[in-house]
Protein backbone atom coordinates (compact mmCIF):
# COMPACT_ATOMS: atom_id res chain seq x y z
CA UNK A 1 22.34 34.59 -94.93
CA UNK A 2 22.07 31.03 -93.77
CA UNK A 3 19.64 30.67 -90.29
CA UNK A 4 21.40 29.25 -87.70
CA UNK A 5 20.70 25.64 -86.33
CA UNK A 6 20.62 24.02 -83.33
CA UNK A 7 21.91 20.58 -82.58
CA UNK A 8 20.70 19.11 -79.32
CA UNK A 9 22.79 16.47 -77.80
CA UNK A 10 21.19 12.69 -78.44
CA UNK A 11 20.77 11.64 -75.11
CA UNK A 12 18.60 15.09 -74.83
CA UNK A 13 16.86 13.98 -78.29
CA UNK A 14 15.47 10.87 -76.86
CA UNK A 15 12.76 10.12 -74.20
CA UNK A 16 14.35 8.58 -71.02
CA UNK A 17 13.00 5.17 -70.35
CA UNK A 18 12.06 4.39 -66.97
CA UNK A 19 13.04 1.08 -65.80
CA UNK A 20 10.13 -1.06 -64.71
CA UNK A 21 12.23 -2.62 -61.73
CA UNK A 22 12.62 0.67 -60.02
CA UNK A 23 8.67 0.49 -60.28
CA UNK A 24 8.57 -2.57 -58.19
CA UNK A 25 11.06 -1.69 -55.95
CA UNK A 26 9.12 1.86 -55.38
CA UNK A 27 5.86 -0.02 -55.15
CA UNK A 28 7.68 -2.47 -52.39
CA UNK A 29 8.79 0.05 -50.35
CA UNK A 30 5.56 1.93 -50.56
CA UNK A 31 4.00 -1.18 -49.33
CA UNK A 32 6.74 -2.17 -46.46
CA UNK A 33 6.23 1.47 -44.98
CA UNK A 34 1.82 1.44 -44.93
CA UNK A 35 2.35 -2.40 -43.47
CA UNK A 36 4.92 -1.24 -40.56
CA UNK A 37 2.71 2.25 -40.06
CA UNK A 38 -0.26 -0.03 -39.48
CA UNK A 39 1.38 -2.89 -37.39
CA UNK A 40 3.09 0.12 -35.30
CA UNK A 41 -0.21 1.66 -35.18
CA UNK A 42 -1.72 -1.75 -33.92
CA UNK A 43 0.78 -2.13 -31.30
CA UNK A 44 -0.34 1.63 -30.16
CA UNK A 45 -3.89 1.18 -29.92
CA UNK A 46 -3.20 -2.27 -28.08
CA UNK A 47 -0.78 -0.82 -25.82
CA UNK A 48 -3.61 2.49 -25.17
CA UNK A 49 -6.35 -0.50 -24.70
CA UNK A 50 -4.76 -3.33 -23.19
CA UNK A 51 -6.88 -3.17 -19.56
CA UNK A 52 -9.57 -4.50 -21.29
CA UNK A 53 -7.97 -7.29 -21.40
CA UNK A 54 -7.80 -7.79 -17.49
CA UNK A 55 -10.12 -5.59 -16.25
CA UNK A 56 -13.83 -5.37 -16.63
CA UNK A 57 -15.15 -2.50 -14.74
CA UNK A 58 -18.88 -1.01 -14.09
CA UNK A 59 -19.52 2.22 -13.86
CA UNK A 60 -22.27 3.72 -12.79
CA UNK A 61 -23.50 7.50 -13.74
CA UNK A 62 -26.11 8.01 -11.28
CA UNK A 63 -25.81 9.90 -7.87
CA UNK A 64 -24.49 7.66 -5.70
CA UNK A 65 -27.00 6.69 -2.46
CA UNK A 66 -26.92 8.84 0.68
CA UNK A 67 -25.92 6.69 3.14
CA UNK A 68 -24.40 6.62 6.65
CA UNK A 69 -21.76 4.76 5.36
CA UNK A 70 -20.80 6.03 2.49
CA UNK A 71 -17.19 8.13 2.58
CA UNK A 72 -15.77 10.50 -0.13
CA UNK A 73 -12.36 10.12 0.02
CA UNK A 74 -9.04 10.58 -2.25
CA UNK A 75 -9.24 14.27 -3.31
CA UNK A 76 -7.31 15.13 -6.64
CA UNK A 77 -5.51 18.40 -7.31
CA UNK A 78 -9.07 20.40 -7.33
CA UNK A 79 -9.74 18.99 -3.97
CA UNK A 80 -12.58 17.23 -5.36
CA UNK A 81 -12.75 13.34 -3.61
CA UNK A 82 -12.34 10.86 -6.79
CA UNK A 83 -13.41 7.65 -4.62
CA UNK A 84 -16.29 6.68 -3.10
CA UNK A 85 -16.03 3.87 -0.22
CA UNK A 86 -18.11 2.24 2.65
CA UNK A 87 -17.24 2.24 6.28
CA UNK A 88 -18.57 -0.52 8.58
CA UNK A 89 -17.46 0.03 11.98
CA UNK A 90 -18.37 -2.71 14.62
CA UNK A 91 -19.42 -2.13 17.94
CA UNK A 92 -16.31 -1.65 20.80
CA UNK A 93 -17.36 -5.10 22.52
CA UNK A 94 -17.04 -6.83 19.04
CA UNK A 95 -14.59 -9.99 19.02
CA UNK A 96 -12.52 -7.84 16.74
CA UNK A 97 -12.95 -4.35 17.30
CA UNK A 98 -9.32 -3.22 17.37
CA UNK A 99 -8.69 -4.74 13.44
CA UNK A 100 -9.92 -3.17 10.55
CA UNK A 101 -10.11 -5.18 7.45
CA UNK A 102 -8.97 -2.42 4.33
CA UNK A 103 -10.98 -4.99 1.32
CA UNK A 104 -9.52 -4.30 -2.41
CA UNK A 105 -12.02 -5.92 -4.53
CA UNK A 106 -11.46 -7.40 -8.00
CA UNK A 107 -11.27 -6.15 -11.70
CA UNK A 108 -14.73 -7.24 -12.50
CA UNK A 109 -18.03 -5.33 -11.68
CA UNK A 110 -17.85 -3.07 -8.99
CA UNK A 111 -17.34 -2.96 -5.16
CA UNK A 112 -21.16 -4.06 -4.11
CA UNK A 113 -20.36 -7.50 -6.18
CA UNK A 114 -18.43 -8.33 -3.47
CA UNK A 115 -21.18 -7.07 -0.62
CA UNK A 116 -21.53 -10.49 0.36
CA UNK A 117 -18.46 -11.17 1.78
CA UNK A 118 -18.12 -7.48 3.12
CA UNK A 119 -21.27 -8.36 5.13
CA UNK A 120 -20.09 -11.95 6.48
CA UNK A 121 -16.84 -10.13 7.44
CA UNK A 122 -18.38 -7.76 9.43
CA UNK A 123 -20.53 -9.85 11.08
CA UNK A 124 -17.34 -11.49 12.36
CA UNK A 125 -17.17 -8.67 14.63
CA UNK A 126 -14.03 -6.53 12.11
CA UNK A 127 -14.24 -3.20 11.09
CA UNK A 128 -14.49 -3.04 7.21
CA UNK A 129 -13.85 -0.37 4.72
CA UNK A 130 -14.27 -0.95 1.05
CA UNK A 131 -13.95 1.14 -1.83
CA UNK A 132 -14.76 1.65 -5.53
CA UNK A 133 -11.64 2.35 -7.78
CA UNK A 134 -11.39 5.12 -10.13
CA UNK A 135 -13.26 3.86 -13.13
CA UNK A 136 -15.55 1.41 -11.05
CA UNK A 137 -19.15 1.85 -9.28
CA UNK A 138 -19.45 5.36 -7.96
CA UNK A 139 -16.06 6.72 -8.25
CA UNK A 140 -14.67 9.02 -10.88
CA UNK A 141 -15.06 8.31 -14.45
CA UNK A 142 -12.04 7.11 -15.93
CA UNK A 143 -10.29 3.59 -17.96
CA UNK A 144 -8.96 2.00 -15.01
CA UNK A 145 -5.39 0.46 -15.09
CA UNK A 146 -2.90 -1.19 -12.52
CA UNK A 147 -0.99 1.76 -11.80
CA UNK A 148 -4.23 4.32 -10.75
CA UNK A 149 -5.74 0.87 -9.02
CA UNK A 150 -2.48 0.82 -6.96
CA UNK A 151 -2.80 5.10 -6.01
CA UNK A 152 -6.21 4.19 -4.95
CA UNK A 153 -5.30 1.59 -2.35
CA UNK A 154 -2.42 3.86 -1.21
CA UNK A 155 -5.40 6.83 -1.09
CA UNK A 156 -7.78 4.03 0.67
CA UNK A 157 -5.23 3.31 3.63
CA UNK A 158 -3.91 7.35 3.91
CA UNK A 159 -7.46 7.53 4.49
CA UNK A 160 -7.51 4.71 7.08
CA UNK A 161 -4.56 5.86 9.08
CA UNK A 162 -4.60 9.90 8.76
CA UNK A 163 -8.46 10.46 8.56
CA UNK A 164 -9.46 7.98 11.03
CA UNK A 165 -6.21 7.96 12.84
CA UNK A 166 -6.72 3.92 13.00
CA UNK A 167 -3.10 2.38 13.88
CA UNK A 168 -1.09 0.66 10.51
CA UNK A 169 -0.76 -2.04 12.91
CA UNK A 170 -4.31 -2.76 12.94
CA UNK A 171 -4.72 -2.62 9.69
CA UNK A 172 -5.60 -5.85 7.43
CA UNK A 173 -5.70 -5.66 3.80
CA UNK A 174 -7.80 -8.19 2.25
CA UNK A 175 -7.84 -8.48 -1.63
CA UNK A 176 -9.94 -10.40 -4.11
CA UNK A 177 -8.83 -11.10 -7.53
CA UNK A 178 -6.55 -8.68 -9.04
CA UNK A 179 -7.19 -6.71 -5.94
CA UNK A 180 -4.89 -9.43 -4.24
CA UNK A 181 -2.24 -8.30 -6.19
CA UNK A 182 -2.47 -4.73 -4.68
CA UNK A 183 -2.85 -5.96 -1.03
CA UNK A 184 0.09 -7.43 -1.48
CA UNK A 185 2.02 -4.49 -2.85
CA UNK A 186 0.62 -2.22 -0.18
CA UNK A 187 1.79 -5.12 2.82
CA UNK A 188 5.15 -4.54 0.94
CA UNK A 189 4.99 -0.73 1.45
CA UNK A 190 3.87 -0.66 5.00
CA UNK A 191 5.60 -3.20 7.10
CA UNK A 192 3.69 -2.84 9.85
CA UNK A 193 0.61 -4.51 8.25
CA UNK A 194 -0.17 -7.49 10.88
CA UNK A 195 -1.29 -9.58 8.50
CA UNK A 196 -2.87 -10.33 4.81
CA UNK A 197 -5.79 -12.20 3.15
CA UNK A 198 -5.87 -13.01 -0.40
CA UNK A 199 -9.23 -14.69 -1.48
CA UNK A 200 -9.22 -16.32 -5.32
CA UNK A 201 -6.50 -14.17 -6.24
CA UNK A 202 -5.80 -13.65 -10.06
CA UNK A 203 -2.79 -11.86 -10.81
CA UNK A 204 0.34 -12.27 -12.39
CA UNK A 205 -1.82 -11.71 -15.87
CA UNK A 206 0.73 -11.81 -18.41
CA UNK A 207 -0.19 -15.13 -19.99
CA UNK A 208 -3.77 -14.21 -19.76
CA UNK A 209 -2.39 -11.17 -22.14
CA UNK A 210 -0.81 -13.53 -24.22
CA UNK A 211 -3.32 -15.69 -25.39
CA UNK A 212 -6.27 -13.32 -25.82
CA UNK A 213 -7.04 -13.02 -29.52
CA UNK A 214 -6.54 -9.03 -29.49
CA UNK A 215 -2.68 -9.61 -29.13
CA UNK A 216 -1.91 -11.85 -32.10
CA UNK A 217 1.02 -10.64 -33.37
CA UNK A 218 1.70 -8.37 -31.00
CA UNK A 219 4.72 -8.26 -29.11
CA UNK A 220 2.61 -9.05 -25.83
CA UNK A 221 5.65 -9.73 -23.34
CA UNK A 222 7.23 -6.04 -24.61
CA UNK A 223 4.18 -3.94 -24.40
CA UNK A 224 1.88 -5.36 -21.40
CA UNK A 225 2.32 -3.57 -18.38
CA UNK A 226 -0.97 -4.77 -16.74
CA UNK A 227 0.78 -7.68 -15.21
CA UNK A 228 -0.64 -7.32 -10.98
CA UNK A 229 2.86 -9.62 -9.79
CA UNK A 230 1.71 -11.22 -6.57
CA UNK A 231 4.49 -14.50 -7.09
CA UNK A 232 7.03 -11.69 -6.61
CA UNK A 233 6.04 -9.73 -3.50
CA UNK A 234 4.58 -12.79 -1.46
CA UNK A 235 8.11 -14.18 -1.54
CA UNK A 236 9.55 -11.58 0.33
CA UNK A 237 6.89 -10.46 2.50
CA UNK A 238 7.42 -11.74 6.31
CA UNK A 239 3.64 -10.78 7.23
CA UNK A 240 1.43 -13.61 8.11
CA UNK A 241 -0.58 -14.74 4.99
CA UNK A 242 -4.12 -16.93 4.41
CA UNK A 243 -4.98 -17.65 1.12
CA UNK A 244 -8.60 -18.70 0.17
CA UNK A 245 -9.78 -20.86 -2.86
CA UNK A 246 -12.46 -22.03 -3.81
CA UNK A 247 -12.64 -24.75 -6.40
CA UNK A 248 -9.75 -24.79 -8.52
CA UNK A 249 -9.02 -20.98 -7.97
CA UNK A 250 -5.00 -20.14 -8.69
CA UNK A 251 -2.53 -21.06 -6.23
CA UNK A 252 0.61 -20.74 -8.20
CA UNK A 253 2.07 -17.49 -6.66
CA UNK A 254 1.21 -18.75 -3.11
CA UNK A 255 3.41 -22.08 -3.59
CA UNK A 256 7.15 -19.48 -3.37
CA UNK A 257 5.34 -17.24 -0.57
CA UNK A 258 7.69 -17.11 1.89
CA UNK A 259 6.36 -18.17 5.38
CA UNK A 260 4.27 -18.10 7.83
CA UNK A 261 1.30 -18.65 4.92
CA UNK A 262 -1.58 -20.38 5.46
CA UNK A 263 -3.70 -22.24 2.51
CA UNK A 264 -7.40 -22.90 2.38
CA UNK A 265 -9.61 -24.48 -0.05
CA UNK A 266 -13.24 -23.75 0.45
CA UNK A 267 -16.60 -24.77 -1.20
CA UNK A 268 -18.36 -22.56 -3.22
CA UNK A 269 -20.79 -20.16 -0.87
CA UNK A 270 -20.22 -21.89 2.34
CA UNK A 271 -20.10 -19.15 5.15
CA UNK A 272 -19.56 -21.27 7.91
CA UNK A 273 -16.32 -22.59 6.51
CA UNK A 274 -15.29 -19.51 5.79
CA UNK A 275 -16.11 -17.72 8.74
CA UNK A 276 -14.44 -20.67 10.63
CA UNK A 277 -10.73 -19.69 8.02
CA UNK A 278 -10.48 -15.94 8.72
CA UNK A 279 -11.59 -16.41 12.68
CA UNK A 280 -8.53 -19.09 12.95
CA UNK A 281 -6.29 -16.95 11.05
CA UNK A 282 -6.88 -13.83 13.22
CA UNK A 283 -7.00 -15.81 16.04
CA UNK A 284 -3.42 -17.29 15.30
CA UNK A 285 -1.22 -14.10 14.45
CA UNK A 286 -3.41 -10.97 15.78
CA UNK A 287 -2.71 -10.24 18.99
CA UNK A 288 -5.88 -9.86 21.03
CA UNK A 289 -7.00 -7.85 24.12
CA UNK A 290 -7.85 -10.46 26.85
CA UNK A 291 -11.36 -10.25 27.16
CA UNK A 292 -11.81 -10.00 23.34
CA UNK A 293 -10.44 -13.67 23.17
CA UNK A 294 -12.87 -15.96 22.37
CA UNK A 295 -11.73 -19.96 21.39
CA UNK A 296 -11.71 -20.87 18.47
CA UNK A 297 -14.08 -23.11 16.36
CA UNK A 298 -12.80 -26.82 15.06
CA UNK A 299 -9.73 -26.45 13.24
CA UNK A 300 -10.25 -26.93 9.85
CA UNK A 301 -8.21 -29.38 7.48
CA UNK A 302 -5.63 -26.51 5.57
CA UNK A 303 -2.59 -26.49 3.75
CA UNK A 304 0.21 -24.99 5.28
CA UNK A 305 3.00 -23.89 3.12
């Protein structure tokens, strides 16, 4: 009896060829997707990261110094206080003893960078307070950014006006550097601030962003959010306004502030001069008890706006 056979179809008989384009294209695609995970990957870490472009903080770990004037203030939801701050009151004879100056210092260093001009403020007879944000000096530990900056200099004035019951009205915010962008902001939210002082401010930080080598070929204008606006907010804001430079310091936002605004270009370190700017800004748009008034030294040659 004849076995039987078994005829296999030819396209089953013969090994399939694999096309070498479909290789390429495989390998291309392969290659597209890793480049677009990494790029989106870059645009993740620079979007975690990018307050180190703008902001240059120093911590410190130690326990801070036990002083009179230290304050803990702006408890988070454990009721612990995340800020530490400095209170200088004056004495109730001082030429300014109803105004407290609320100081938001700048992205770099810490508060007691500034202690200089904390000092020659207070010994123009104003209350100051002064603070470390979360992230800087003594305060909590954290990566600082524009948006916790801004809670702490609500936190900073709550504390002012609920903890020390100090009037809104008497209440001057004074910001350096980026911190001029948040004095600003908080003038905006409180309309009864009397007045505001921005000394050397640096904000609007977008093209500072822009051309920093970490954010080549990155889509900087979509992604940076660390941008402190000051141009925007000192157009609208009605409260009396004294802007100090020094050198060729950034004046750019200050030229649409809407009025009154006063302009002042100082020296470098001369305390007389700028002892002589604040006292004839206060002088001109706080109102004053009558035997707190005290005239007022030489004008000085200013740029009003």
């Amino acid at each position: 009896m004849p076995r039987p056979t078994s005829k296999l179809p030819a396209a089953l008989s013969q090994t399939e060829a694999v096309n070498p384009l479909w290789l390429l294209r495989a390998l291309g695609l392969v290659l597209v997707a890793a480049l677009l995970c990494s790029y989106l990957a870059l645009c993740l870490l620079f979007l975690q990261g990018q307050w180190q472009i703008v902001l240059h903080p120093i911590h410190s770990d130690a326990k801070p110094p036990a002083t009179p004037e230290a304050v803990h203030f702006g408890p988070d939801e454990s009721a612990i206080p995340q800020l530490l701050g400095v209170w200088m009151p004056v004495a109730s004879g001082a030429r300014y003893a109803t105004t407290t100056i609320l100081f938001l210092p700048g992205g770099d260093g810490s508060r007691s960078d500034f202690t200089p001009t904390l000092e020659a403020l207070h010994q123009l007879g104003l209350n100051v307070f002064a603070f470390d944000y979360r992230g800087y000096g003594f305060s909590a530990k954290t990566h600082p950014s524009q948006k916790k900056m801004s809670e702490d200099a609500e936190s900073a004035w709550r504390y002012l006006t609920l903890s020390r019951a100090i009037p809104a009205g008497q209440i001057v915010p004074y910001g350096a550097g980026v911190g001029a962008s948040l004095a600003a902001q908080l003038t905006l939210a409180h309309p009864e601030v009397p007045a505001l002082i921005l000394d050397s401010p640096c904000a609007d930080l977008l093209k500072v962003a822009r051309y920093d080598p970490r954010s080549v070929f990155i889509p900087v204008r979509l992604l940076f959010h660390e941008r402190f606006p000051l141009a925007e907010p000192l157009s609208t804001l009605r409260a009396p306004k004294l802007l100090i430079t020094t050198g060729k310091s950034s004046a750019e936002a200050f030229r649409t502030a809407s009025d009154p605004k006063i302009s002042v270009e100082l020296p470098a370190a001369n305390g007389a001069l700028y002892g002589q700017a604040i006292t004839r800004f206060l002088d001109q748009y706080l109102p004053q008890a009558p035997d707190q008034i005290v005239p007022s030294a030489a004008p000085l040659p200013t740029n009003s706006r």
